[in-house]
N, C-alpha and C. Protein backbone atom coordinates (compact mmCIF):
# COMPACT_ATOMS: atom_id res chain seq x y z
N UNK A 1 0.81 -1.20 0.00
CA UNK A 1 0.00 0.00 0.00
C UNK A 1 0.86 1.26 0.00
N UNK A 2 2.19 0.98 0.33
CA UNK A 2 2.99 2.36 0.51
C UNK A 2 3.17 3.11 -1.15
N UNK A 3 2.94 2.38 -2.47
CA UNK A 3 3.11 3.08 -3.48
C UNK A 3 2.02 3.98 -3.76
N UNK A 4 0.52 3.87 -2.93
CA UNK A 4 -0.54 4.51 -3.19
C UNK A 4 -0.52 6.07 -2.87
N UNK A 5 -0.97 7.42 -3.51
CA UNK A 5 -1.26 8.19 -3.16
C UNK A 5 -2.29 8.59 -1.96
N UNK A 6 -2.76 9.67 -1.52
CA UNK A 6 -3.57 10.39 -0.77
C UNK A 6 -3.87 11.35 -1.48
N UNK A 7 -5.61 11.81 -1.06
CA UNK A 7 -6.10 12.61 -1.78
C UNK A 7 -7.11 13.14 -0.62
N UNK A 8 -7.55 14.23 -0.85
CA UNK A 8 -9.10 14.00 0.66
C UNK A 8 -9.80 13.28 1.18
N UNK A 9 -10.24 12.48 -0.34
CA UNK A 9 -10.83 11.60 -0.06
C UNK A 9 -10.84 10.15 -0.43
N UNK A 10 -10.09 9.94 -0.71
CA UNK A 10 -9.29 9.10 -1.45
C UNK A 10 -8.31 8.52 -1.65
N UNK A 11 -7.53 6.98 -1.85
CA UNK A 11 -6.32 7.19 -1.89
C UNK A 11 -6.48 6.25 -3.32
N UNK A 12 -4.53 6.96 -3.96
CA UNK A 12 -4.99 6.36 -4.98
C UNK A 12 -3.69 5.77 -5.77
N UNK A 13 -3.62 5.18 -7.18
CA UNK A 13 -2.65 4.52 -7.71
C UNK A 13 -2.74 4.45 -9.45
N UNK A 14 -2.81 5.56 -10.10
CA UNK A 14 -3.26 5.42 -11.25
C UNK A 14 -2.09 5.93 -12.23
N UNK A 15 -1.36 4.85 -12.69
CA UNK A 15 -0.27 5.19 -13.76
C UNK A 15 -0.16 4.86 -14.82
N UNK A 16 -0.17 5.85 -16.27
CA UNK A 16 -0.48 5.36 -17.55
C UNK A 16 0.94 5.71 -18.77
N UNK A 17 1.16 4.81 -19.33
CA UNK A 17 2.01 5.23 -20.40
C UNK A 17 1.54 6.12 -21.24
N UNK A 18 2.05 6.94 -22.39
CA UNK A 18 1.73 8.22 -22.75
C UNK A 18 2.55 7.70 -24.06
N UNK A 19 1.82 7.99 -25.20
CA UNK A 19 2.95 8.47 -26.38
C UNK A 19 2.13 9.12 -27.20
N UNK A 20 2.65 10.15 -28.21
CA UNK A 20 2.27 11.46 -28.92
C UNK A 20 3.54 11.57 -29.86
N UNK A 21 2.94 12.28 -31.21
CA UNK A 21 3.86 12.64 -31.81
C UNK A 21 3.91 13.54 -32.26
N UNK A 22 4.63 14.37 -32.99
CA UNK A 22 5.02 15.79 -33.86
C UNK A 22 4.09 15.68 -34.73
N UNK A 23 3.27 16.51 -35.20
CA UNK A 23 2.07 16.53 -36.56
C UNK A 23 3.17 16.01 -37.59
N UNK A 24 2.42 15.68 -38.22
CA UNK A 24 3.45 14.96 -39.90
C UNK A 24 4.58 14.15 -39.65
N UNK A 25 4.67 13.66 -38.14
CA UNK A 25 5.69 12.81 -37.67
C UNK A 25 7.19 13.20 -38.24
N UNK A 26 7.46 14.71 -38.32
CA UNK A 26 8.06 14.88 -38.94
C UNK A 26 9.24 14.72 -37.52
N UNK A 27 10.97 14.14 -37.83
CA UNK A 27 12.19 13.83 -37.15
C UNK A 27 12.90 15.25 -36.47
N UNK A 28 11.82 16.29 -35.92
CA UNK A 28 12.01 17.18 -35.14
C UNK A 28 12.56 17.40 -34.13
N UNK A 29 12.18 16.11 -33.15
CA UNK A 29 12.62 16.24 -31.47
C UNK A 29 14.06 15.81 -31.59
N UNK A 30 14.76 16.70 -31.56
CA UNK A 30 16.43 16.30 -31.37
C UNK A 30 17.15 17.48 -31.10
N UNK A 31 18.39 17.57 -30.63
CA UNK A 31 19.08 18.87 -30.49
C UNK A 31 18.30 20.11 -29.36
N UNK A 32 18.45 20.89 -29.89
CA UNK A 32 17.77 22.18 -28.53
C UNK A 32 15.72 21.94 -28.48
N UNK A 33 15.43 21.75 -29.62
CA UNK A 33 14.14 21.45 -29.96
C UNK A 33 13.61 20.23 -28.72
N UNK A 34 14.33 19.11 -28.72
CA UNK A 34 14.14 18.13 -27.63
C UNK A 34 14.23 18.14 -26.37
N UNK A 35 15.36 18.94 -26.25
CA UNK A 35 15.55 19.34 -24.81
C UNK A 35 14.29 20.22 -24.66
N UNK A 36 14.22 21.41 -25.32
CA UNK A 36 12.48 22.14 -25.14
C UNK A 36 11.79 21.54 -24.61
N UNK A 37 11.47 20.14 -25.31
CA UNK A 37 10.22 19.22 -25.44
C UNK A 37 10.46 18.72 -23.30
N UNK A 38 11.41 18.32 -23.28
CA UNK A 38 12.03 17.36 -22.11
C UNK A 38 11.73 18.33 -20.60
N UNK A 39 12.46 19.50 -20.83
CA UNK A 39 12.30 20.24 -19.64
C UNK A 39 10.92 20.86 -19.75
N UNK A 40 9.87 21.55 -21.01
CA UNK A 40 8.56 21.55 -20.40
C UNK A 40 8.06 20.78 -20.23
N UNK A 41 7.65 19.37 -20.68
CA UNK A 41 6.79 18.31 -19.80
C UNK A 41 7.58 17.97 -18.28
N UNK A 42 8.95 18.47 -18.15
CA UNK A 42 8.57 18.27 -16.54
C UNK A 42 8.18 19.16 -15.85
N UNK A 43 8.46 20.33 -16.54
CA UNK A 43 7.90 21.57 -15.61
C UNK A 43 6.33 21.84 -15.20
N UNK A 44 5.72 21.08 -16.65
CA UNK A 44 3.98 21.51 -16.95
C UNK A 44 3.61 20.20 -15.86
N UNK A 45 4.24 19.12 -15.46
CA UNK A 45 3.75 18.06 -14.73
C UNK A 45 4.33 18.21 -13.23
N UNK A 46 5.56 18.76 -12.97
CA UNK A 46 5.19 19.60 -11.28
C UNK A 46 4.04 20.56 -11.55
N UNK A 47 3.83 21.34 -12.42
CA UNK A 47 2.57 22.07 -12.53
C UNK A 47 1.16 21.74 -11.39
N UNK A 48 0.75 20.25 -12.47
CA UNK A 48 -0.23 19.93 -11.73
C UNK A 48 -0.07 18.76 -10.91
N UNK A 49 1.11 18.50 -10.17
CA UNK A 49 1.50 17.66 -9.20
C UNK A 49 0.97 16.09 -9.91
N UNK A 50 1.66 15.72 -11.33
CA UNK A 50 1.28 14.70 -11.75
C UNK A 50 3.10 13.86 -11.62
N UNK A 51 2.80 12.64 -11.04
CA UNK A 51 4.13 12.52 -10.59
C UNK A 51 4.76 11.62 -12.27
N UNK A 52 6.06 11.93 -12.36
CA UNK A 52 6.28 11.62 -13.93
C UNK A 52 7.51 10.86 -13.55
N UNK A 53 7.50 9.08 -14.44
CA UNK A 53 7.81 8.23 -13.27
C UNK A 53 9.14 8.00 -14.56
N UNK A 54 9.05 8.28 -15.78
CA UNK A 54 9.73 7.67 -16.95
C UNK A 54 9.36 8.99 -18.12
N UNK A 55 10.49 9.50 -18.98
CA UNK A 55 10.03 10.33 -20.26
C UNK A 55 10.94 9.93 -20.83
N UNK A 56 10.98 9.81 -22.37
CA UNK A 56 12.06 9.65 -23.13
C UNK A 56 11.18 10.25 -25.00
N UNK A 57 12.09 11.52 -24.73
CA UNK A 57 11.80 12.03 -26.36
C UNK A 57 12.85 11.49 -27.36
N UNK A 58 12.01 10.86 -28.30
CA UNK A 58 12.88 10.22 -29.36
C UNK A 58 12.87 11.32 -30.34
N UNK A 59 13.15 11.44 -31.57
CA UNK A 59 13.17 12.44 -32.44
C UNK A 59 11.96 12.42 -33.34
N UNK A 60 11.05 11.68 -33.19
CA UNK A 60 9.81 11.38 -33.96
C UNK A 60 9.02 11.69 -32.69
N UNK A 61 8.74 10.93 -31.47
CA UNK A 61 7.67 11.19 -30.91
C UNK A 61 8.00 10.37 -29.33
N UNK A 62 6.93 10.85 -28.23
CA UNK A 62 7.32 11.32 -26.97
C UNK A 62 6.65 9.68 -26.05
N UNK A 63 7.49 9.61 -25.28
CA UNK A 63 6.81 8.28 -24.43
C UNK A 63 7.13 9.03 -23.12
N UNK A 64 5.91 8.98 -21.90
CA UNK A 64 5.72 9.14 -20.53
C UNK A 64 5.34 8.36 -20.04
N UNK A 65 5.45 7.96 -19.06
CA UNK A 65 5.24 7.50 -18.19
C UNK A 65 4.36 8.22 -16.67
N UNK A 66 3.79 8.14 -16.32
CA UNK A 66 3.31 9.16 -15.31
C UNK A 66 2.08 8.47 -14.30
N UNK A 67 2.11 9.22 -13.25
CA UNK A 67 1.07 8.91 -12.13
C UNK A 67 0.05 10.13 -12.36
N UNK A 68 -1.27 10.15 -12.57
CA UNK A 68 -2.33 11.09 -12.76
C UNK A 68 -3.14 10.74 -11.95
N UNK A 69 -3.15 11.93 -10.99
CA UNK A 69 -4.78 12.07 -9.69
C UNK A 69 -5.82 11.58 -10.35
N UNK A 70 -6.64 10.70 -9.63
CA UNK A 70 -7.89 10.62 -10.67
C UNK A 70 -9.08 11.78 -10.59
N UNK A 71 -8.59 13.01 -9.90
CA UNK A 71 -9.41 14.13 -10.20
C UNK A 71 -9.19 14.64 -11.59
N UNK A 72 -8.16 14.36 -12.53
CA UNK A 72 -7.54 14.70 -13.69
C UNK A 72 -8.41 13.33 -14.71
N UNK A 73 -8.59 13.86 -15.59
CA UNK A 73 -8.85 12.94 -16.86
C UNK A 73 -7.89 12.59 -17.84
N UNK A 74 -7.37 11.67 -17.85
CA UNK A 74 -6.34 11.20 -18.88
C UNK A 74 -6.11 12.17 -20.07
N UNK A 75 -7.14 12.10 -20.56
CA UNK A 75 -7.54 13.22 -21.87
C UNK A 75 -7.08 14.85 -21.85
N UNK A 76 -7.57 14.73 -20.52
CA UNK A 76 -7.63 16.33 -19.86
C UNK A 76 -6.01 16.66 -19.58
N UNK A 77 -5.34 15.68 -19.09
CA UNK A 77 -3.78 16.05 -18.71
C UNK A 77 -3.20 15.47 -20.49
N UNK A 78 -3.48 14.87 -21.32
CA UNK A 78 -2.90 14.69 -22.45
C UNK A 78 -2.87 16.19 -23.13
N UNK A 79 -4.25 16.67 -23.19
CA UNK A 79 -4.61 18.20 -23.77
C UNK A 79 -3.84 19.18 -23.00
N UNK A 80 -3.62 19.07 -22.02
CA UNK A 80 -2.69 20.23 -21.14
C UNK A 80 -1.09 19.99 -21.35
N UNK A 81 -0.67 18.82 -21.49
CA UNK A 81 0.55 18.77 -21.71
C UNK A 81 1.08 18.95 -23.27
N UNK A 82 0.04 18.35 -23.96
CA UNK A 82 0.27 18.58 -25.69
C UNK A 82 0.36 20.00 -25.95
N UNK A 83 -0.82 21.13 -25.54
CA UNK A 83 -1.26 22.17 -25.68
C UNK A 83 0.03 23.62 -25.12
N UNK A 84 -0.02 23.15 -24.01
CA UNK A 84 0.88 24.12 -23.39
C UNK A 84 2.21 24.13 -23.57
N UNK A 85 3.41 22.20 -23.89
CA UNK A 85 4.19 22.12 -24.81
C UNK A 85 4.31 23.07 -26.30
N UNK A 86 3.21 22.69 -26.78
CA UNK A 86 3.33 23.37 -28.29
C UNK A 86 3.71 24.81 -27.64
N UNK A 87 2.89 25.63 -27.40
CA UNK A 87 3.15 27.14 -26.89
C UNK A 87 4.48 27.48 -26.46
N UNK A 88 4.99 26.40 -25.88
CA UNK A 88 6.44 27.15 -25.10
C UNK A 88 7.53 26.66 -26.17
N UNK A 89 7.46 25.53 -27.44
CA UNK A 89 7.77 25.49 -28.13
C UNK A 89 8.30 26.69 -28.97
N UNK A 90 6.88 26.86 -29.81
CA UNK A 90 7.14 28.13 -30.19
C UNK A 90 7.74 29.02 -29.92
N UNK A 91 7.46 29.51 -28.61
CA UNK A 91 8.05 30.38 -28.23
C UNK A 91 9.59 30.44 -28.48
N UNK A 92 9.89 29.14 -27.82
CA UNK A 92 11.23 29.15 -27.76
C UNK A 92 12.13 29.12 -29.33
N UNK A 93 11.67 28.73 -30.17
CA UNK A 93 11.92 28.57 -31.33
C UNK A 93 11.12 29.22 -32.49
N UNK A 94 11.15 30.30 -32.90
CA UNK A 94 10.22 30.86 -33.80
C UNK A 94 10.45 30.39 -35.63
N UNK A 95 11.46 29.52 -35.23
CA UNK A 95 11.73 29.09 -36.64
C UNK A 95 10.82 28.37 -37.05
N UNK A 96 9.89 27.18 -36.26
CA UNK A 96 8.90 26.49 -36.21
C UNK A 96 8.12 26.54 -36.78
N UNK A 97 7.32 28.11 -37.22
CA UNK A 97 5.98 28.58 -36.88
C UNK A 97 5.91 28.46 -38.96
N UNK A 98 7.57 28.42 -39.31
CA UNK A 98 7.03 28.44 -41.14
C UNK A 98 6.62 26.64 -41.03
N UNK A 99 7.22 25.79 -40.54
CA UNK A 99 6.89 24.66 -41.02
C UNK A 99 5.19 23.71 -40.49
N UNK A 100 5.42 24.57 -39.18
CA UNK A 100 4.02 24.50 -38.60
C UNK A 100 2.91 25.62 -38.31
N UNK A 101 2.23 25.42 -39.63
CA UNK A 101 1.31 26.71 -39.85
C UNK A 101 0.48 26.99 -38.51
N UNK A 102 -0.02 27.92 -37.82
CA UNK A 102 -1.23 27.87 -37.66
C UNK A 102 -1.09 27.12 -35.64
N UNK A 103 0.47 26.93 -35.40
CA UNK A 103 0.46 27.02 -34.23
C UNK A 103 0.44 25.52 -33.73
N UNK A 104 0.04 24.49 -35.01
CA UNK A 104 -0.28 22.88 -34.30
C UNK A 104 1.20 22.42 -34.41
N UNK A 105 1.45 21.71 -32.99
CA UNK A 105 3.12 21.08 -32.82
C UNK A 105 3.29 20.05 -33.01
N UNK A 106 1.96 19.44 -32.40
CA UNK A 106 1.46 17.59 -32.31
C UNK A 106 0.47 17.35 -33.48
N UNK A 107 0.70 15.78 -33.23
CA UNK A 107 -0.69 15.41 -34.15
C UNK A 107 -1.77 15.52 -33.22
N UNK A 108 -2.83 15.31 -33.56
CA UNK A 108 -3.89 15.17 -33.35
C UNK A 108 -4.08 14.31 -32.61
N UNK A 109 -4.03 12.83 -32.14
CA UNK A 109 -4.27 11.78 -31.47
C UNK A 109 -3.13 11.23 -30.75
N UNK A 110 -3.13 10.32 -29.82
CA UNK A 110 -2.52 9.81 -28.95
C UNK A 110 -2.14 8.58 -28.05
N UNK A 111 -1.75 8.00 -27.58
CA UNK A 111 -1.76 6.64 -27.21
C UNK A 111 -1.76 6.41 -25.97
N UNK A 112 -2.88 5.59 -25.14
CA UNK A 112 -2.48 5.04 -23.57
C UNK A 112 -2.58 4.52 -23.04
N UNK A 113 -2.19 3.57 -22.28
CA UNK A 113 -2.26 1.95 -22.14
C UNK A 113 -2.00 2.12 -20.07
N UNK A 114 -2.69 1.69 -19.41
CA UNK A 114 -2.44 1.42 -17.87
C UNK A 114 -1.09 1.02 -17.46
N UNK A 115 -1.00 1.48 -16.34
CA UNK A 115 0.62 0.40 -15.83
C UNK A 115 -0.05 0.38 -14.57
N UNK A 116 0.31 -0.12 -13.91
CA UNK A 116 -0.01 -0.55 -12.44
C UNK A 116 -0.35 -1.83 -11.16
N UNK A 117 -1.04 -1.93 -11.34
CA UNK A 117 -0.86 -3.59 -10.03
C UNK A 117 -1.27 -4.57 -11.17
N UNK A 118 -1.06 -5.76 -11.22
CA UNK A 118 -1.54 -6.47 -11.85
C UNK A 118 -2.90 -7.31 -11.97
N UNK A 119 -3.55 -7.70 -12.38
CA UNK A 119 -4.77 -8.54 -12.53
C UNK A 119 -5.07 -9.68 -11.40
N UNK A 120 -3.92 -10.72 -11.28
CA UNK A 120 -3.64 -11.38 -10.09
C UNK A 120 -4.01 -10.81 -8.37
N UNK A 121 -3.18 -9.41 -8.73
CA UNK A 121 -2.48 -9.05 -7.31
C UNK A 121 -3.93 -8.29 -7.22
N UNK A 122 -5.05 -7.41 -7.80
CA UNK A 122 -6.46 -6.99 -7.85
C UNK A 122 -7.08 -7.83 -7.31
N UNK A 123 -7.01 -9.39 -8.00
CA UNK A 123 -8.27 -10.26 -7.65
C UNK A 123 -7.72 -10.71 -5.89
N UNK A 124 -6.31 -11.09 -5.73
CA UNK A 124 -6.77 -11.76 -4.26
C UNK A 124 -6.72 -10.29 -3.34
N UNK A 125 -6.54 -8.58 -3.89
CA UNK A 125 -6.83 -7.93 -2.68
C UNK A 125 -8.56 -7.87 -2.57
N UNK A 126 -9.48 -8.88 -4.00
CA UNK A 126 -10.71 -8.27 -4.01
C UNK A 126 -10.94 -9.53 -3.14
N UNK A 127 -10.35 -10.54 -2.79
CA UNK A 127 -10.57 -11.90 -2.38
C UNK A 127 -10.32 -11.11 -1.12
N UNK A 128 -9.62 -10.86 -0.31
CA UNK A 128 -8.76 -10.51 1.02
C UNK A 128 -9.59 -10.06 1.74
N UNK A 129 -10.26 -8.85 0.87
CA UNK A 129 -11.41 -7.42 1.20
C UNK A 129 -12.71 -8.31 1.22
N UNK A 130 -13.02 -9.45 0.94
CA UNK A 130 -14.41 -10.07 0.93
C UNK A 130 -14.30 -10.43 2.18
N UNK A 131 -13.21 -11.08 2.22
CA UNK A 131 -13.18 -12.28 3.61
C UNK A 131 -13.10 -11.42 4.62
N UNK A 132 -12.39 -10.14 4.67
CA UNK A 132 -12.26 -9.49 5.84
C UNK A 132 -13.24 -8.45 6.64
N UNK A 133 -14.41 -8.82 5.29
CA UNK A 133 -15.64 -7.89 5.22
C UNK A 133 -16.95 -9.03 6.40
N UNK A 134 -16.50 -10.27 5.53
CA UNK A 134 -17.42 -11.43 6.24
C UNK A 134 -16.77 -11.14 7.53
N UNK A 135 -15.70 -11.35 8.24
CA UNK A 135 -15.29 -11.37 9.36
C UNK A 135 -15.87 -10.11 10.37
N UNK A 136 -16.08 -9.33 9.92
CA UNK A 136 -16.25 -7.97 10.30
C UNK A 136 -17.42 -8.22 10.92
N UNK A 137 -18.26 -8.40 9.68
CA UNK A 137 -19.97 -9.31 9.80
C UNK A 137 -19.89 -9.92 10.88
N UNK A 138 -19.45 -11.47 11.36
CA UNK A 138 -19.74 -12.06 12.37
C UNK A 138 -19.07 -11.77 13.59
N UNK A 139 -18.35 -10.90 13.28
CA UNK A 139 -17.96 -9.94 14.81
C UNK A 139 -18.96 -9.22 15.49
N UNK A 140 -19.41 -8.23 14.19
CA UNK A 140 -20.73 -7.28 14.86
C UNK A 140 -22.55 -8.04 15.12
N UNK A 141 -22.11 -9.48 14.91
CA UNK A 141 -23.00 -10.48 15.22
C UNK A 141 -23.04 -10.70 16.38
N UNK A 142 -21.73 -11.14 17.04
CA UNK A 142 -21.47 -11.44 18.37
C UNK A 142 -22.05 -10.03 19.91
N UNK A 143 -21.55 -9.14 18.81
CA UNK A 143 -21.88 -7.88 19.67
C UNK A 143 -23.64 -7.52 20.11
């Protein structure tokens, strides 16, 4: 239980792989351009206290790794990190803006697949939590 978060109300454990790429998959992320890419997704993810467990920008396109609150929507932190990347992009590089009209950095779509406890290790804590639920039961029987 010690890898689980806290939340108010909640505690929690939700970590998803991440990959995205450059619109037109074009062999961009490399040199000062990558580093860009590298230091704002960690900066935009202390942002919203999303803990970021693995990143590795290849020169085509981006793999994360990350822990997301489940007050956050997968979608919702994909759009904030794609979105606000592109911007500081730019910024930082205005050479960009001839090859990418119109401000888009990424493609359009995205990839994300779970990481976290396994299927096994779920079913006997759902097994554990039954039995310890029955027990509970014939305790407050006795009482």
């Amino acid at each position: 239980m010690s890898s689980f978060k806290n939340l108010a109300h909640a505690i929690w454990e939700c970590k998803y792989h991440l990959v995205w790429c450059p619109k037109y998959r074009f062999c961009i992320l490399k040199d000062a351009i990558g580093k860009s890419v590298e230091e704002t997704i960690k900066d935009l993810c202390g942002w919203r206290r999303l803990e970021m467990l693995e990143k590795n920008v290849q020169i085509d396109h981006v793999h994360l790794v990350v822990g997301i609150p489940p007050k956050y929507s997968v979608s919702e932190v994909v759009g904030f990190l794609k979105g606000k990347s592109a911007i500081r992009v730019f910024d930082r590089h205005p050479e960009l803006k001839r090859r990418y009209w119109g401000r888009h950095f990424w493609a359009r779509g995205y990839c994300v697949s779970t990481v976290g406890l396994n299927e096994e290790q779920i079913r006997k804590y759902v097994r554990w939590q039954l039995k310890k639920d029955k027990d509970m039961d014939q305790l407050s029987m006795l009482n």
